[in-house]
Protein backbone atom coordinates (compact mmCIF):
# COMPACT_ATOMS: atom_id res chain seq x y z
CA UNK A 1 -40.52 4.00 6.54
CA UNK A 2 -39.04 2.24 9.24
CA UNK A 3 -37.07 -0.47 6.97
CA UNK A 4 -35.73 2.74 5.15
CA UNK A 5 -34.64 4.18 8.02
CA UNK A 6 -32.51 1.02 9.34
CA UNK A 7 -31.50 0.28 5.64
CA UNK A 8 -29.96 3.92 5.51
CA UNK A 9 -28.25 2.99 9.25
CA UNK A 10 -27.17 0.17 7.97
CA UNK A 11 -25.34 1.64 5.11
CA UNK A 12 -23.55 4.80 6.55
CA UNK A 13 -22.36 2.28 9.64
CA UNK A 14 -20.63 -0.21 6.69
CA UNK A 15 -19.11 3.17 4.77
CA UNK A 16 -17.81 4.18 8.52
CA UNK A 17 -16.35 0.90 9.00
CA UNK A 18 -14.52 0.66 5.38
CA UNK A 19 -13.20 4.47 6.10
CA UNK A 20 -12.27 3.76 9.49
CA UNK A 21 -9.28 1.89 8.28
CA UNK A 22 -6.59 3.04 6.16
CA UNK A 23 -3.65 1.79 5.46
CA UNK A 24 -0.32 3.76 6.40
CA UNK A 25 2.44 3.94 3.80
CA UNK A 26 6.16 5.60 4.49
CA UNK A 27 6.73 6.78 0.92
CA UNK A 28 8.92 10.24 -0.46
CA UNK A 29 6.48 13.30 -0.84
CA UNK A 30 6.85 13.01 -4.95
CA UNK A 31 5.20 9.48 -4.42
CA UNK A 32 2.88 11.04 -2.37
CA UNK A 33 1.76 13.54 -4.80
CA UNK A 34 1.59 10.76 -7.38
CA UNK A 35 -0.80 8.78 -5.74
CA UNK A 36 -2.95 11.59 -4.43
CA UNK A 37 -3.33 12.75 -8.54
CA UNK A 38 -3.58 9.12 -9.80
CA UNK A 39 -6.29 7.32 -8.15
CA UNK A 40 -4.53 5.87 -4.41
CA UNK A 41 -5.06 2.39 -3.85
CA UNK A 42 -7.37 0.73 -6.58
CA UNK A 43 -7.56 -2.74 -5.07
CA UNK A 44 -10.48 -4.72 -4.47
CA UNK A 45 -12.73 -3.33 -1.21
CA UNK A 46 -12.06 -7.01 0.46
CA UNK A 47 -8.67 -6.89 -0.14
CA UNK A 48 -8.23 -4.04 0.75
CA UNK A 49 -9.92 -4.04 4.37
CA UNK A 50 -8.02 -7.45 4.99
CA UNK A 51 -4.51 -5.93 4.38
CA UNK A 52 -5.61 -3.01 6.28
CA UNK A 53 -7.06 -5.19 9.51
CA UNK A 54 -3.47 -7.36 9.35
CA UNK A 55 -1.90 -3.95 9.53
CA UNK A 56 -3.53 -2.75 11.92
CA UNK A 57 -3.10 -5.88 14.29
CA UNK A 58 0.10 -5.78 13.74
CA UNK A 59 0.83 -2.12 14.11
CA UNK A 60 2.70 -2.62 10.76
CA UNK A 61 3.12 -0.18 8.00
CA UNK A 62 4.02 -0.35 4.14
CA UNK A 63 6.68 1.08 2.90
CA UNK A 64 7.06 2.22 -0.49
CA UNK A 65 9.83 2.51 -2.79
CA UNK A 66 9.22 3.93 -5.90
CA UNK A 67 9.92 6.48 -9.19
CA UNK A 68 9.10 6.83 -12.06
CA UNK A 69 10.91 8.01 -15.49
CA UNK A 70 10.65 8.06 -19.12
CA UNK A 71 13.80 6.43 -20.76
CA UNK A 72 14.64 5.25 -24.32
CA UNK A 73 10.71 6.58 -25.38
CA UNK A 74 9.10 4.51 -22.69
CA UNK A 75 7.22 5.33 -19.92
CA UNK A 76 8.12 3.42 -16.70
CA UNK A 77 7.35 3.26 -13.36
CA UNK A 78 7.97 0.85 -10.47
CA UNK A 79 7.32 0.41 -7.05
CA UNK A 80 8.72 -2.02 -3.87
CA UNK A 81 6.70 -2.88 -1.07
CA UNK A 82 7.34 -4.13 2.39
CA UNK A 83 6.32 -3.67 5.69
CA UNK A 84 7.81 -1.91 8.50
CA UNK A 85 6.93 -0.85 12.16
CA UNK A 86 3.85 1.39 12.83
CA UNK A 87 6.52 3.31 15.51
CA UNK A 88 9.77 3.04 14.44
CA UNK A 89 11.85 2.45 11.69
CA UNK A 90 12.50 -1.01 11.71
CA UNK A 91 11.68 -3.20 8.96
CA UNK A 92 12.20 -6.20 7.04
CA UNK A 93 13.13 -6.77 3.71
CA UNK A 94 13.53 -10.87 3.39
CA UNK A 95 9.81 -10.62 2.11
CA UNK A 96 8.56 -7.97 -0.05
CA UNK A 97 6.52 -6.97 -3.20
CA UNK A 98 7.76 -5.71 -6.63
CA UNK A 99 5.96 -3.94 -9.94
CA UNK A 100 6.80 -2.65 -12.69
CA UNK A 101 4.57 -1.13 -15.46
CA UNK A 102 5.83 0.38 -19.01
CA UNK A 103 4.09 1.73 -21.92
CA UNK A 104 5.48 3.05 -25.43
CA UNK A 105 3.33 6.63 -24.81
CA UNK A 106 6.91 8.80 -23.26
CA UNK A 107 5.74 11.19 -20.98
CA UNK A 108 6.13 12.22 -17.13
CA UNK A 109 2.71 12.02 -16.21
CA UNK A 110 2.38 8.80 -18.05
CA UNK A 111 5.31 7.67 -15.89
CA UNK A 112 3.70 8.61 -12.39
CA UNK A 113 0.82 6.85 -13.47
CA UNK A 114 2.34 3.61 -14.04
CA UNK A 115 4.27 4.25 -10.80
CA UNK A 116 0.78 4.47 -8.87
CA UNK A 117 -0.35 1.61 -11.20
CA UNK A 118 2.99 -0.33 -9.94
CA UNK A 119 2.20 0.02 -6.38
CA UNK A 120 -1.16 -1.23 -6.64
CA UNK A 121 -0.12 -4.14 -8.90
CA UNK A 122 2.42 -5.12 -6.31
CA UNK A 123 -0.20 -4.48 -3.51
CA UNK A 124 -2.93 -6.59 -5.23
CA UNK A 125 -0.06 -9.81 -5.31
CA UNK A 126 1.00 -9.50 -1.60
CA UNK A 127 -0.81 -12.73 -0.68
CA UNK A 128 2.25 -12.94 1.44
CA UNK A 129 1.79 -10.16 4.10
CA UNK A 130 1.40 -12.99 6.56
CA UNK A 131 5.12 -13.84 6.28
CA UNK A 132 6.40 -10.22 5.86
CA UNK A 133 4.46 -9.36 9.31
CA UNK A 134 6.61 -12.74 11.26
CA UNK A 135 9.97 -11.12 9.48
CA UNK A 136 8.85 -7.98 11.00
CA UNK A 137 8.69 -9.76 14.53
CA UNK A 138 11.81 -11.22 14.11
CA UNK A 139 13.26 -8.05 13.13
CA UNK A 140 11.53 -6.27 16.08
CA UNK A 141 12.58 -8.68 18.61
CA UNK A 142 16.55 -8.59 17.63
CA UNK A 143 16.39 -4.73 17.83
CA UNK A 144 15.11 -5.08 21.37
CA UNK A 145 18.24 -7.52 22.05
CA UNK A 146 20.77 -5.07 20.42
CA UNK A 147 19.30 -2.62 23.11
């Protein structure tokens, strides 16, 4: 009964941990939405908790740009990532993430879903977040010069 007991600890202390971190994304309210309905972030746990942790140390932020449409009978969406400060609005574009996703089915909610698909996908290939977080230093420490 005992093992049970510290098993079942165990457990709700690791879910605690993995939804003590999120990550924080500046996105518009449409995007939002989109997310929210489609799914959120679908990328591995591991991944997921390291991008979150790098974020976190470096009180860093993603910032999303994205939309979606149907043109010409396709469904698209796409989505730009980069990072920017947790406080302010400074931010670096010299390193960022790109996606975009398409598919012959034309139809709005088709389209958000390949947006939120888009983010992901350029979230799952941002094995560079180490050099977008320096740009963000350098950026952070030339708009504390400008002051």
């Amino acid at each position: 009964m005992k093992t049970i007991l510290v098993l079942a600890t165990l457990a709700a202390a690791s879910i605690g941990a993995q939804a003590s971190c999120s990550i924080t994304m500046v996105r518009h309210d449409t995007v939002s939405a989109a997310f929210k309905k489609h799914g959120g972030w679908t990328m591995d746990v591991n991944k997921f908790d390291t991008l979150c942790e790098k974020l976190r140390k470096s009180r860093a932020r993603i910032s999303v740009q994205a939309a979606s449409t149907v043109l010409a009978e396709r469904s698209i969406g796409w989505a730009a990532l980069s990072v920017q400060d947790l406080d302010s609005e400074i931010g670096t574009i010299s390193y960022a993430r790109h996606n975009t996703s398409t598919d012959t089915y034309a139809s709005a909610d088709k389209a958000e879903q390949l947006m939120v698909k888009a983010i992901n996908g350029a979230a799952e290939d941002w094995s560079g977040v180490d050099q977008a977080l320096a740009e963000l230093d350098v950026e952070r420490k030339r708009a504390r010069r400008a002051r």
